[in-house]
N, C-alpha and C. Protein backbone atom coordinates (compact mmCIF):
# COMPACT_ATOMS: atom_id res chain seq x y z
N UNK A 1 -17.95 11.22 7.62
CA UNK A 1 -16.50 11.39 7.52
C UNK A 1 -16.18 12.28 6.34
N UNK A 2 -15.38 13.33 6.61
CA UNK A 2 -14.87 14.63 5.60
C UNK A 2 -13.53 14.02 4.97
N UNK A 3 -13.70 13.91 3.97
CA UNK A 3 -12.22 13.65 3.23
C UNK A 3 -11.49 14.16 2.13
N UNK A 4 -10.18 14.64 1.81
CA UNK A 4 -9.86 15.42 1.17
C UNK A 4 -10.51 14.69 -0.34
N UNK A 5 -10.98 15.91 -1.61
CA UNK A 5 -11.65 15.59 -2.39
C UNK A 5 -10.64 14.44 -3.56
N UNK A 6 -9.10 14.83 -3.38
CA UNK A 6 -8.47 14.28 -4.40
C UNK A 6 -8.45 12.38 -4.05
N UNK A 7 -8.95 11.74 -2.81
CA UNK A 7 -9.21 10.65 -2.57
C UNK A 7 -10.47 9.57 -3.39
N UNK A 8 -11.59 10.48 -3.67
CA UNK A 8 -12.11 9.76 -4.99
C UNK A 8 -11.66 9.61 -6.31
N UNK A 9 -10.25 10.19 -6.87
CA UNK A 9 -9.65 10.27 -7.64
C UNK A 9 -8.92 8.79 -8.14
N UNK A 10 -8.29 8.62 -6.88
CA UNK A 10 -7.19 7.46 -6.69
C UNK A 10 -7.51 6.48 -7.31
N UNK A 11 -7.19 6.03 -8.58
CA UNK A 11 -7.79 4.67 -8.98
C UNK A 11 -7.96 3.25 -8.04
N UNK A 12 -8.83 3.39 -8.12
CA UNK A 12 -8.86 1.58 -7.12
C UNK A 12 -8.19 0.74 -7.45
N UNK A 13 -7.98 -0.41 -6.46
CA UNK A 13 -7.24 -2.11 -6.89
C UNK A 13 -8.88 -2.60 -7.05
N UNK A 14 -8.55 -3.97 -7.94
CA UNK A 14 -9.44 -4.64 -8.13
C UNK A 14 -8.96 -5.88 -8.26
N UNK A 15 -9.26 -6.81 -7.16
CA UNK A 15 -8.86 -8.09 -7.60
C UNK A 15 -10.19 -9.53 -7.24
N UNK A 16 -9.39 -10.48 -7.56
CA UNK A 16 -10.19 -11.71 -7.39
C UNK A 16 -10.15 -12.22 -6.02
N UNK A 17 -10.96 -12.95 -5.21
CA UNK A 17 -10.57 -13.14 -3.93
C UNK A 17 -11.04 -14.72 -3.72
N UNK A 18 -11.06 -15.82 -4.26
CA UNK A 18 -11.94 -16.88 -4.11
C UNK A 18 -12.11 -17.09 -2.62
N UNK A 19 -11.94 -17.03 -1.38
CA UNK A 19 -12.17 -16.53 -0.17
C UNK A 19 -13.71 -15.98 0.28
N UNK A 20 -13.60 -14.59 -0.54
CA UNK A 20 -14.78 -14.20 -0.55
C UNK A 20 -15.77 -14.84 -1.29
N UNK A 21 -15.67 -15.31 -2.20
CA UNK A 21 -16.28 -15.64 -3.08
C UNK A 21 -17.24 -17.37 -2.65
N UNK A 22 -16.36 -17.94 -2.01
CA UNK A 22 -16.70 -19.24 -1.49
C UNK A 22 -17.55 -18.83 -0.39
N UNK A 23 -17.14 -17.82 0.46
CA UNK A 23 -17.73 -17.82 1.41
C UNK A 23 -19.24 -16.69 1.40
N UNK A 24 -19.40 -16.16 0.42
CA UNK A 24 -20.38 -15.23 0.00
C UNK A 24 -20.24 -13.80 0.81
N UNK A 25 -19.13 -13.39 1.01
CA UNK A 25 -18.81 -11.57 0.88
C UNK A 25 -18.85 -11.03 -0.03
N UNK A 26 -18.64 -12.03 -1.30
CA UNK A 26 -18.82 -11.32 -2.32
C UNK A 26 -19.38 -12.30 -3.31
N UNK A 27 -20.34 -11.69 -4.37
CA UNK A 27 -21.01 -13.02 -4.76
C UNK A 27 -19.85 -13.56 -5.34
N UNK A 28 -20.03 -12.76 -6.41
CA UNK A 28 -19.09 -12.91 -7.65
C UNK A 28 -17.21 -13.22 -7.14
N UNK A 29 -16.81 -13.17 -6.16
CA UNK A 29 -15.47 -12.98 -6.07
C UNK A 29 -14.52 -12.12 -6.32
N UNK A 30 -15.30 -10.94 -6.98
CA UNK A 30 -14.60 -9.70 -6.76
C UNK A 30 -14.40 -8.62 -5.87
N UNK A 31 -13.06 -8.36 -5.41
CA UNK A 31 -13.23 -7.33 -4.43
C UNK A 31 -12.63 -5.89 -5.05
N UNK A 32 -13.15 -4.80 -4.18
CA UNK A 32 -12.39 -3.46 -5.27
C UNK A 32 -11.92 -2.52 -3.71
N UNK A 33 -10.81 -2.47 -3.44
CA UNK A 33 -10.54 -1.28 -2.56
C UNK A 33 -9.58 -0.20 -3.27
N UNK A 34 -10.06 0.68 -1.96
CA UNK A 34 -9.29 2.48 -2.68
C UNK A 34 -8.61 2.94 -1.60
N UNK A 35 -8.28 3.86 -2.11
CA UNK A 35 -7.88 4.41 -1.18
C UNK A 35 -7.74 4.84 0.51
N UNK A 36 -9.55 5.31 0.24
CA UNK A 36 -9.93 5.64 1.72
C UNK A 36 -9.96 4.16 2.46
N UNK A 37 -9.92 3.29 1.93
CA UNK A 37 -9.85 1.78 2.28
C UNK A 37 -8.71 1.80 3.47
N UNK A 38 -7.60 1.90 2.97
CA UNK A 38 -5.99 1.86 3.42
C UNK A 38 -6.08 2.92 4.56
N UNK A 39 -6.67 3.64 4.23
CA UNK A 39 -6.72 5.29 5.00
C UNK A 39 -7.67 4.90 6.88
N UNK A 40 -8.22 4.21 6.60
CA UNK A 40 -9.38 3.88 7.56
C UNK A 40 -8.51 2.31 7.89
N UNK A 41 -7.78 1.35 7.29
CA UNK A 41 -7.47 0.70 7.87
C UNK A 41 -5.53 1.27 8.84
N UNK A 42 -4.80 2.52 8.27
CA UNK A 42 -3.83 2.81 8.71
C UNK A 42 -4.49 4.15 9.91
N UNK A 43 -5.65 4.29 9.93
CA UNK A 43 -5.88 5.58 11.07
C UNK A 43 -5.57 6.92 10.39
N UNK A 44 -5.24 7.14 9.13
CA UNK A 44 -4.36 8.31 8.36
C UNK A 44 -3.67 8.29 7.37
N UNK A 45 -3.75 9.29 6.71
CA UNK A 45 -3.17 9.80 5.23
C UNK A 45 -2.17 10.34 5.50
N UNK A 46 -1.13 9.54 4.82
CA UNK A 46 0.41 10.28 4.95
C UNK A 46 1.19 9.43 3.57
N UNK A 47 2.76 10.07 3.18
CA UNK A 47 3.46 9.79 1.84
C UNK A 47 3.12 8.14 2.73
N UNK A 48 3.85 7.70 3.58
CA UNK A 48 3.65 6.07 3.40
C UNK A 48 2.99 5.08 3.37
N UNK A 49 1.71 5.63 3.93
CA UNK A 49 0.59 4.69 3.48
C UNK A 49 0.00 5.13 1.90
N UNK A 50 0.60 6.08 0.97
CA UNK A 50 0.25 6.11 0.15
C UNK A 50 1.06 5.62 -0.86
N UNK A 51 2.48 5.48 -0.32
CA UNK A 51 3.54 4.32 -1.54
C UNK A 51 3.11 3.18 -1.07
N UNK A 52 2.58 2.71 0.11
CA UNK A 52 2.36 1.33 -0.22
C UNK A 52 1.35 1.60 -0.75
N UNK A 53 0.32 1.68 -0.64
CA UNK A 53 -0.66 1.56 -1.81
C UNK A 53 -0.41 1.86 -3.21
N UNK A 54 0.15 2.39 -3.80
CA UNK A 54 0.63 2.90 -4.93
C UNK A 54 1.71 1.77 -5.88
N UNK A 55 2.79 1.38 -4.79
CA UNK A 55 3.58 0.31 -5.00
C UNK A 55 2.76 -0.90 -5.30
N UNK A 56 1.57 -1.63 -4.49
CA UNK A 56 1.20 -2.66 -4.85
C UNK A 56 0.32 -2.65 -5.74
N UNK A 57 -0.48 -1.40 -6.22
CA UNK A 57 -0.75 -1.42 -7.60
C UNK A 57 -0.25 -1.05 -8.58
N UNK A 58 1.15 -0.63 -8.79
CA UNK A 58 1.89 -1.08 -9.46
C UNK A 58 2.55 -2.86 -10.09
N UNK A 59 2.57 -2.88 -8.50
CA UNK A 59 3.47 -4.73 -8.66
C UNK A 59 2.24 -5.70 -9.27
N UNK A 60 1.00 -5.30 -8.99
CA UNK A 60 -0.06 -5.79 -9.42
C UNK A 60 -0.33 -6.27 -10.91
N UNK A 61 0.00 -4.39 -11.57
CA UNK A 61 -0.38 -4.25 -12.70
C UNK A 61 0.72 -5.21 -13.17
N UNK A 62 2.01 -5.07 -13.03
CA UNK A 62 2.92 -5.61 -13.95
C UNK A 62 3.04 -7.16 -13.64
N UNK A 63 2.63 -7.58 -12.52
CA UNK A 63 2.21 -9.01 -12.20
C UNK A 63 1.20 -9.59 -13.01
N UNK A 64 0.11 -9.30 -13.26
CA UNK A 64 -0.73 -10.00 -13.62
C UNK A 64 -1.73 -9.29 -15.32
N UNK A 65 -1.00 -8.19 -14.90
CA UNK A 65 -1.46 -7.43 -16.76
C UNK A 65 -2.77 -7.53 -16.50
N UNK A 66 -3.69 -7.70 -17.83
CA UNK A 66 -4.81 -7.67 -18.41
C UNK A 66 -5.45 -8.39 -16.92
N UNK A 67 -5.18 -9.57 -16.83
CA UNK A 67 -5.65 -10.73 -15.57
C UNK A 67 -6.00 -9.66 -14.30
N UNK A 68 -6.81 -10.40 -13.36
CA UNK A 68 -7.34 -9.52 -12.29
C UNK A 68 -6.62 -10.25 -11.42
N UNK A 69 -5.56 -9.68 -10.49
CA UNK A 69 -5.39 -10.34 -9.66
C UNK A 69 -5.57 -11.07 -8.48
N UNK A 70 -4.91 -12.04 -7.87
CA UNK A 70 -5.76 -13.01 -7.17
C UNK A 70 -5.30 -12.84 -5.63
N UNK A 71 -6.05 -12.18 -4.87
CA UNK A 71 -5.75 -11.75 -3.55
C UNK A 71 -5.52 -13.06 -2.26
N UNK A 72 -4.27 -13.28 -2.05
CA UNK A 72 -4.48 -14.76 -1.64
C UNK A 72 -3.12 -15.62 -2.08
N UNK A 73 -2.91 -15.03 -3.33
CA UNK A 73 -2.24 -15.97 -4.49
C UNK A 73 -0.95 -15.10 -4.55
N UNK A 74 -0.17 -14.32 -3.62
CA UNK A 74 1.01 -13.91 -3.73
C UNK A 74 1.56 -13.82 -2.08
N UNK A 75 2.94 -14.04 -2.29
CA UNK A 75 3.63 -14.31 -1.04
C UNK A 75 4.30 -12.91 -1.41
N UNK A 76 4.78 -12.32 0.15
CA UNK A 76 5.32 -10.74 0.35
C UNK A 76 6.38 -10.93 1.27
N UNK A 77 7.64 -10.39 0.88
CA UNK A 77 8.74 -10.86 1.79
C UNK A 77 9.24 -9.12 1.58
N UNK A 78 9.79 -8.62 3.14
CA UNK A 78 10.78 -7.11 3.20
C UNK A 78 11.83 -7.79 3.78
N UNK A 79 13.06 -6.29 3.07
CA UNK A 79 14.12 -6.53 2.94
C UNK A 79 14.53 -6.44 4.91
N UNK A 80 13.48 -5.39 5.52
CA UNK A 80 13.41 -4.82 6.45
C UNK A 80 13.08 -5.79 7.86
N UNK A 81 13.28 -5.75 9.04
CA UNK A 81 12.34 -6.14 9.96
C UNK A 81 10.86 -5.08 9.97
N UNK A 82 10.02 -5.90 10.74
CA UNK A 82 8.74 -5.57 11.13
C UNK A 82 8.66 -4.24 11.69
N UNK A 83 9.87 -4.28 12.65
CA UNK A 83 9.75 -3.02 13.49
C UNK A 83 10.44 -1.84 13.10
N UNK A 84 11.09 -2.28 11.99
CA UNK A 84 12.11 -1.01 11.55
C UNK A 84 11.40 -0.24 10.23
N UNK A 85 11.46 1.17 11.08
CA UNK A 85 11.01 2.03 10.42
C UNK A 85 9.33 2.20 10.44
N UNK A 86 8.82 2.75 9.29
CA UNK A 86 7.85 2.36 8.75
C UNK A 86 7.39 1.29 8.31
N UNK A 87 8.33 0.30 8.24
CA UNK A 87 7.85 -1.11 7.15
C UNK A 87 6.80 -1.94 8.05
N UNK A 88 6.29 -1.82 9.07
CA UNK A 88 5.01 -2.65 9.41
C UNK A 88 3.82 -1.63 9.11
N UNK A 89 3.83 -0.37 8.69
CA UNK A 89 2.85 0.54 8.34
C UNK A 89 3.02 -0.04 6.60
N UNK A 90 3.66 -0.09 5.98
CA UNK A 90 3.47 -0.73 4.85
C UNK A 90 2.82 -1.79 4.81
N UNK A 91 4.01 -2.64 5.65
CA UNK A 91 3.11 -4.42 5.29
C UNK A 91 1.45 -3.86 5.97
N UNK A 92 1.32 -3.54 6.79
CA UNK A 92 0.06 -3.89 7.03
C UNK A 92 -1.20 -3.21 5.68
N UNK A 93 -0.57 -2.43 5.02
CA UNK A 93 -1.63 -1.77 3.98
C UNK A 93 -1.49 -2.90 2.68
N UNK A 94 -0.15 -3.44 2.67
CA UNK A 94 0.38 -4.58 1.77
C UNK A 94 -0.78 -5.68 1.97
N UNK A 95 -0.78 -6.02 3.17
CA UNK A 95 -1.50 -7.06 3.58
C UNK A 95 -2.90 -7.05 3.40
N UNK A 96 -3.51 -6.05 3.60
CA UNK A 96 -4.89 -5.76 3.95
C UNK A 96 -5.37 -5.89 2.08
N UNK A 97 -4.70 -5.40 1.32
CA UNK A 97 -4.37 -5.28 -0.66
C UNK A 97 -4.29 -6.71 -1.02
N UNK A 98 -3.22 -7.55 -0.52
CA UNK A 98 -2.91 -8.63 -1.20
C UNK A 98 -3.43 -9.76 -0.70
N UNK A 99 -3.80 -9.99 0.55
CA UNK A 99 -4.05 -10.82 1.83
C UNK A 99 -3.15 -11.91 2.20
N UNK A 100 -1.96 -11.21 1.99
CA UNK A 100 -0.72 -12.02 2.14
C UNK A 100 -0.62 -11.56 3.86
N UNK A 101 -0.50 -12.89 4.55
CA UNK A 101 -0.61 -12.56 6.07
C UNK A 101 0.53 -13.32 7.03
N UNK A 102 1.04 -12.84 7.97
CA UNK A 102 2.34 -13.64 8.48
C UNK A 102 1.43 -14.97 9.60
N UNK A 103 2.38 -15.26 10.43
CA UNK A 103 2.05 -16.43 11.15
C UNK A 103 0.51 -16.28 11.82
N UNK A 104 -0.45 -14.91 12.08
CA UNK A 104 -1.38 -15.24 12.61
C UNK A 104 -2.17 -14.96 11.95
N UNK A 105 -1.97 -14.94 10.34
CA UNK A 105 -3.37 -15.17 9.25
C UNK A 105 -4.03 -16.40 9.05
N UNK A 106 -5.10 -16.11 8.52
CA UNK A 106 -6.35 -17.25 8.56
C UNK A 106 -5.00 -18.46 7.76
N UNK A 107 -5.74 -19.63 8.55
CA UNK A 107 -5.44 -21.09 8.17
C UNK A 107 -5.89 -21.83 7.15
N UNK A 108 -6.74 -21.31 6.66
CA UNK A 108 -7.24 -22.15 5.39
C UNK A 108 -8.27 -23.29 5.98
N UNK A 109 -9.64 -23.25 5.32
CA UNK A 109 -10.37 -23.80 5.10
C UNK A 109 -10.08 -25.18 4.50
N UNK A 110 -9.71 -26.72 4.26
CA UNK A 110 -9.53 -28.06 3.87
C UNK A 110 -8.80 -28.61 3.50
N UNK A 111 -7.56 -26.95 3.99
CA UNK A 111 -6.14 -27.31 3.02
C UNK A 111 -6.51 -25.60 1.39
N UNK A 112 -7.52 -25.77 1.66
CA UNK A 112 -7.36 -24.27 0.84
C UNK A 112 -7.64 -22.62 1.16
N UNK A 113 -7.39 -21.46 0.44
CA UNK A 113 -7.41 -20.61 0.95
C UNK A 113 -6.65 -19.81 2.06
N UNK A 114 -5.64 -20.80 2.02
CA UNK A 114 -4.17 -19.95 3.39
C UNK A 114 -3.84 -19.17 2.60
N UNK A 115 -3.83 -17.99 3.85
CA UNK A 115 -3.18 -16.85 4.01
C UNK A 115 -2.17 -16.76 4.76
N UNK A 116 -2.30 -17.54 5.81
CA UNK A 116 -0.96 -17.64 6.63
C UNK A 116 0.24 -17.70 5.78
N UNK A 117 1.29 -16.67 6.58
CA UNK A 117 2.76 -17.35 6.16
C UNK A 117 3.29 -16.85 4.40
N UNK A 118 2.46 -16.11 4.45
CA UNK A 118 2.58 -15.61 2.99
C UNK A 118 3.29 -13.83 3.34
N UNK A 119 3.25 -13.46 4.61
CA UNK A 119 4.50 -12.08 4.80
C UNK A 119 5.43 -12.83 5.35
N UNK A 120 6.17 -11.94 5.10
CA UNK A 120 7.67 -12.24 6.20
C UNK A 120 8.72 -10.96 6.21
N UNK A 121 9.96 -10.84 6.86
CA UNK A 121 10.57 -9.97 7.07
C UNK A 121 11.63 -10.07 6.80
N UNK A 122 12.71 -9.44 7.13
CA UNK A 122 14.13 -9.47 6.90
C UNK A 122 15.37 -10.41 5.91
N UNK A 123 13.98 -10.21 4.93
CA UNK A 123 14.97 -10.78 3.55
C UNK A 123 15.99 -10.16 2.84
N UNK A 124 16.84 -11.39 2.28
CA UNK A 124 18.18 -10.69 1.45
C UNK A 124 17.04 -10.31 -0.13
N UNK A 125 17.39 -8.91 0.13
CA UNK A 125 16.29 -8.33 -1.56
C UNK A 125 16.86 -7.11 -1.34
N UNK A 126 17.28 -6.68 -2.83
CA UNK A 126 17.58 -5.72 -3.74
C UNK A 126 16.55 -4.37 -3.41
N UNK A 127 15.58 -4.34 -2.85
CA UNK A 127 14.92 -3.49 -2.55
C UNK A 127 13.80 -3.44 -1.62
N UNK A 128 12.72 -2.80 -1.39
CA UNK A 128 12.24 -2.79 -0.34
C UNK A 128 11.59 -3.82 0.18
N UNK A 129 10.99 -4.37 -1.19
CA UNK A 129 9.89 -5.46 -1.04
C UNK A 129 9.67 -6.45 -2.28
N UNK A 130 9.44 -7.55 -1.78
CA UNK A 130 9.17 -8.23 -2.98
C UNK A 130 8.08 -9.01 -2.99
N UNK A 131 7.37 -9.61 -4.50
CA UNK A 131 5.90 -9.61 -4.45
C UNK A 131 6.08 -11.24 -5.78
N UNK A 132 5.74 -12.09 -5.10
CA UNK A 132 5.97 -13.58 -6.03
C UNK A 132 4.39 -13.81 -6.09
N UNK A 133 4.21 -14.03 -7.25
CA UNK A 133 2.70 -14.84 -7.36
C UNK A 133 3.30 -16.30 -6.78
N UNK A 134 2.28 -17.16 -6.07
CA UNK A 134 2.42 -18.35 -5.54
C UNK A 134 2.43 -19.46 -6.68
N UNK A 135 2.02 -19.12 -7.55
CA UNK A 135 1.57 -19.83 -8.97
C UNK A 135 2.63 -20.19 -9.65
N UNK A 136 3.79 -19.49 -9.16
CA UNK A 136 5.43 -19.59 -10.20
C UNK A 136 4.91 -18.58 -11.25
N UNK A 137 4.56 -17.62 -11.75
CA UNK A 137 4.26 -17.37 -12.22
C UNK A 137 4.86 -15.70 -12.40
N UNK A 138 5.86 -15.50 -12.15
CA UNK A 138 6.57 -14.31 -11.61
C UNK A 138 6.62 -13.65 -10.33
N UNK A 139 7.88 -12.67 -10.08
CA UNK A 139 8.01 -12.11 -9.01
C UNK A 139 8.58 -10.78 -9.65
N UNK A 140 7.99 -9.65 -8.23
CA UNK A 140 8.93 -8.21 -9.33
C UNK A 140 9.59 -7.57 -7.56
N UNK A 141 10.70 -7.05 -7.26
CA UNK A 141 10.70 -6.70 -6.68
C UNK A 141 10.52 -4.79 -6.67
N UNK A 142 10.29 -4.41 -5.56
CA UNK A 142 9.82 -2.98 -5.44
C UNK A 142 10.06 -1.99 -4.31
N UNK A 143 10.20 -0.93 -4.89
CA UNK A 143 10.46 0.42 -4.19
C UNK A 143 9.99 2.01 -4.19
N UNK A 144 9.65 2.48 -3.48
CA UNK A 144 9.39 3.84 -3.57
C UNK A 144 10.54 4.87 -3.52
N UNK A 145 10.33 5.87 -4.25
CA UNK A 145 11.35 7.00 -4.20
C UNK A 145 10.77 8.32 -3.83
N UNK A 146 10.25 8.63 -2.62
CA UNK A 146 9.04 9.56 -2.06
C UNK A 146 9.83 10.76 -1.84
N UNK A 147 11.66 10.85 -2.28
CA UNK A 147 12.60 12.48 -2.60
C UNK A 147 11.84 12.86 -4.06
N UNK A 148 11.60 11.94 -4.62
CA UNK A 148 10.83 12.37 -6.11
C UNK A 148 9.49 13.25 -6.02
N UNK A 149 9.28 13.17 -4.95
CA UNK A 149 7.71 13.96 -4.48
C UNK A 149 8.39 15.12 -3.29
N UNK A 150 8.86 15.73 -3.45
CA UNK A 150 9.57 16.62 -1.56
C UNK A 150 8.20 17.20 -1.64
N UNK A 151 8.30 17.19 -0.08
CA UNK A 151 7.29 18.18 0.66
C UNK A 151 7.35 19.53 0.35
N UNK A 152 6.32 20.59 0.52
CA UNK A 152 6.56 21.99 0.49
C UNK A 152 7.67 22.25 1.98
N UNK A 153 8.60 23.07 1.48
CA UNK A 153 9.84 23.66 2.42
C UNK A 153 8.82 24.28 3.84
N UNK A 154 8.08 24.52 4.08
CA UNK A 154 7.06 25.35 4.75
C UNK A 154 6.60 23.96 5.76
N UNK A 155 6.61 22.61 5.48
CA UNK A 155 5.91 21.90 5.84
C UNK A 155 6.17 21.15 7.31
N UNK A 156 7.65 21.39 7.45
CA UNK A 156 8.47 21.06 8.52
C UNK A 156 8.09 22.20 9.50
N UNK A 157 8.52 23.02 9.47
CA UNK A 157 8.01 24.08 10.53
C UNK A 157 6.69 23.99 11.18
N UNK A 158 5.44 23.96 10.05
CA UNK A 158 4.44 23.84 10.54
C UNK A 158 4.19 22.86 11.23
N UNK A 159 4.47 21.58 10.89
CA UNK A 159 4.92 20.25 11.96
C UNK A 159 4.78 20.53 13.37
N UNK A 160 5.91 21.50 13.67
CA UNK A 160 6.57 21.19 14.54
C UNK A 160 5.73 22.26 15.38
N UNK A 161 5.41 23.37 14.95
CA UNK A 161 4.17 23.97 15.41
C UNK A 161 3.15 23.75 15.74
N UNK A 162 2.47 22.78 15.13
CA UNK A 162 1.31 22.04 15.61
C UNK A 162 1.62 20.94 16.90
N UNK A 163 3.21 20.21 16.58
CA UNK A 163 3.42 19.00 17.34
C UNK A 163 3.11 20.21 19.12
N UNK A 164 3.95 21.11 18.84
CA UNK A 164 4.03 21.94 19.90
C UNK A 164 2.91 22.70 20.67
N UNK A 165 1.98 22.60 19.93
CA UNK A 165 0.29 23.20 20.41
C UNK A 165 0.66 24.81 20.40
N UNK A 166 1.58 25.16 19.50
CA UNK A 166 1.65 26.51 18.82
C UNK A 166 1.44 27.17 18.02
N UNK A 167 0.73 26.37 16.87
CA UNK A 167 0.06 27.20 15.53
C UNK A 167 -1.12 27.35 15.82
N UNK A 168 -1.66 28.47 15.00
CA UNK A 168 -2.53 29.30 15.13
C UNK A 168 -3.72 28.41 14.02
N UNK A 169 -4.86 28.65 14.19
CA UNK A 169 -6.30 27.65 13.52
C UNK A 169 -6.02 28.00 11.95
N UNK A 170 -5.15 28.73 11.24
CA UNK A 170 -4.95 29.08 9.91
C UNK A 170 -3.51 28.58 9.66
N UNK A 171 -2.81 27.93 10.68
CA UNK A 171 -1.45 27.34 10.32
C UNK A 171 -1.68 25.91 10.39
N UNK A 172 -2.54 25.44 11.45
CA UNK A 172 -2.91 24.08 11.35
C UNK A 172 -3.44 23.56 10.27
N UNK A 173 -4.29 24.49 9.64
CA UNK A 173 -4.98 24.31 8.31
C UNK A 173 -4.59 24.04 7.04
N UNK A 174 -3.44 25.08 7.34
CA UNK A 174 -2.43 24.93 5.83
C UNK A 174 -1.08 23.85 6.01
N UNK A 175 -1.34 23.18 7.53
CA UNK A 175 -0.56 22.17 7.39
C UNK A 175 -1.12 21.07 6.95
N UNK A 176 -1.94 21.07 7.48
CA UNK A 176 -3.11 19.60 6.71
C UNK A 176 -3.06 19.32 5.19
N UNK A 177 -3.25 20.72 4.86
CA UNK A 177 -3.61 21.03 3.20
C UNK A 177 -2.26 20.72 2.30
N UNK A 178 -1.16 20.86 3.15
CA UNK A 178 0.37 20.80 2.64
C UNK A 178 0.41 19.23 2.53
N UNK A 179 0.21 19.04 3.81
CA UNK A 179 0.40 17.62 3.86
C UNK A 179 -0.18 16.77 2.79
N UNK A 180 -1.85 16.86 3.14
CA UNK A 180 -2.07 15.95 2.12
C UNK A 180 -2.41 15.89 0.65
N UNK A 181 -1.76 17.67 0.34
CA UNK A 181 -1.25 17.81 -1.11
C UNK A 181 0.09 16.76 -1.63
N UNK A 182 0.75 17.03 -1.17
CA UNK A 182 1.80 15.79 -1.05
C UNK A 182 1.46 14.56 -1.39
N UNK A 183 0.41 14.10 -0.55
CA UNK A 183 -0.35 12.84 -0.78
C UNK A 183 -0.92 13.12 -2.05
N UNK A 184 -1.41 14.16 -2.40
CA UNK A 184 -1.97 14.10 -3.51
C UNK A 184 -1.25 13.94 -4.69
N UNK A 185 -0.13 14.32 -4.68
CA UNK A 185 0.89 14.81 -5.63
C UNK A 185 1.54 13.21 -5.74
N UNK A 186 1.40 12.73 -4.83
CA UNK A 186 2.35 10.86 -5.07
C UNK A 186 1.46 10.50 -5.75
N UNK A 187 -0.11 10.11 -5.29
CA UNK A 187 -1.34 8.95 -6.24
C UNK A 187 -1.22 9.39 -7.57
N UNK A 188 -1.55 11.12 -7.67
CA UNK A 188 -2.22 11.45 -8.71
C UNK A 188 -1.58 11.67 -9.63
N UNK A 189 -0.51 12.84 -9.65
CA UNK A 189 0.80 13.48 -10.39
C UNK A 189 1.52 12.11 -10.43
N UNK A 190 1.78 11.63 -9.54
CA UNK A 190 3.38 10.19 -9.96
C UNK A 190 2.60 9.08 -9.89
N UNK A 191 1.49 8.84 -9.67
CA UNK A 191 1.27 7.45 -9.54
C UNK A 191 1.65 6.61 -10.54
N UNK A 192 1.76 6.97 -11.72
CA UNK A 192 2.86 6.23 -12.59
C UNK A 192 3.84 5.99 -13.01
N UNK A 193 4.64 7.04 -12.00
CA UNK A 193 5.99 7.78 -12.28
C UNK A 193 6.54 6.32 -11.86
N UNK A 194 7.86 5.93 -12.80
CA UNK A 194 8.49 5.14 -12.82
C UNK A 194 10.01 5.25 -11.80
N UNK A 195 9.81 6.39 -11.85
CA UNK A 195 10.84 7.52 -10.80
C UNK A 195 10.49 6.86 -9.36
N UNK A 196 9.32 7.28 -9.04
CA UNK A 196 8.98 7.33 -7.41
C UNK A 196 8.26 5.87 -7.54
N UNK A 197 7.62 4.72 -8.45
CA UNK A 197 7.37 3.96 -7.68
C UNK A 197 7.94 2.47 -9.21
N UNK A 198 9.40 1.96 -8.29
CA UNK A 198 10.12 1.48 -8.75
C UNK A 198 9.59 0.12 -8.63
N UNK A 199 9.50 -0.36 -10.04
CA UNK A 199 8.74 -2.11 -9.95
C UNK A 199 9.42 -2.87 -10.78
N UNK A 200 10.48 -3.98 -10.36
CA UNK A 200 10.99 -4.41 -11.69
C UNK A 200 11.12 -6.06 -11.19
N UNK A 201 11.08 -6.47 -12.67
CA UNK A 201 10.65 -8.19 -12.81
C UNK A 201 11.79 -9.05 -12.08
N UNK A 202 11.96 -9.84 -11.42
CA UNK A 202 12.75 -10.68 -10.87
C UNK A 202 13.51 -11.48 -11.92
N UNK A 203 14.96 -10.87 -12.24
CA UNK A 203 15.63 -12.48 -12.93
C UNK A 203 15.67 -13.95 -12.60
């Protein structure tokens, strides 16, 4: 598999998973995904599978600081339904990050380890998404601002050229390259931008 080079770049999540850990996927209980992770679980690189990823390591960092967070151990509620819009292309990269899972996630092993019931949809929230450690232990809600990143002006056309089976093998090319400069330009250039990926603590 060929992948654009700025994807080993992307800092990884790293969290705790006692899940894995009980069950020996991982000795130790640590898990680490990246990028191409999200990329292979969404079929493709585009701005929205890359604010959610971006967003929840944000909500991460400011969730749990220094601490590694505990994959398992946070409930995920959108402001959105499932079907509207993009927001099930989020939750599902949300999900796959946090292992916060709606009604047909794993049940838990003895009474421990549920995942179930930890997404949900169409909540009253201030913004796109919100992210509670289960622990009481804070909540931040969150948003992307992906006008803070615009596409190259060039990028629409070519779109629509390709959608059309009308660009030529050097327009398809430089649409790809547009495209997932863009992508590049959200992880790498803003991934900390406070602008484009909005994370703030729950009163």
């Amino acid at each position: 598999m060929q992948i654009p080079d700025f994807f080993s770049a992307v800092p990884h999540i790293r969290l705790r998973d006692p899940l894995a850990g009980f069950l020996g996927a991982s000795v130790d209980g640590i898990v680490d995904y990246s990028y191409l992770d999200v990329v292979k679980l969404a079929g493709h690189s585009c701005p929205t599978v890359a604010s959610a990823y971006g967003l929840t390591r944000q909500a991460l960092r400011l969730l749990y600081a220094e601490e590694l967070p505990l994959r398992g151990g946070l409930q995920v509620e959108f402001a959105a339904a499932a079907a509207d819009g993009v927001t099930g292309v989020i939750a599902a990269v949300v999900s796959l990050l946090t292992g916060a899972a709606g009604e047909g996630g794993f049940k838990g092993l003895g009474g421990q380890f549920v995942r179930r019931g930890l997404l949900s949809f169409g909540a009253a929230l201030p913004l796109l998404l919100r992210f509670t450690r289960c622990d009481g232990h804070g909540a931040v809600d969150a948003a992307a601002n992906l006008a803070g990143v615009p596409a190259d002006p060039a990028t629409g056309a070519l779109l629509q050229r390709c959608l059309a089976g009308l660009a030529a093998a050097d327009e398809a090319q430089r649409f790809r390259w547009l495209w997932q400069d863009r992508v590049r330009r959200i992880l790498l250039d803003h991934g900390d931008d406070p602008s484009v990926f909005i994370v703030r603590r729950c009163l």
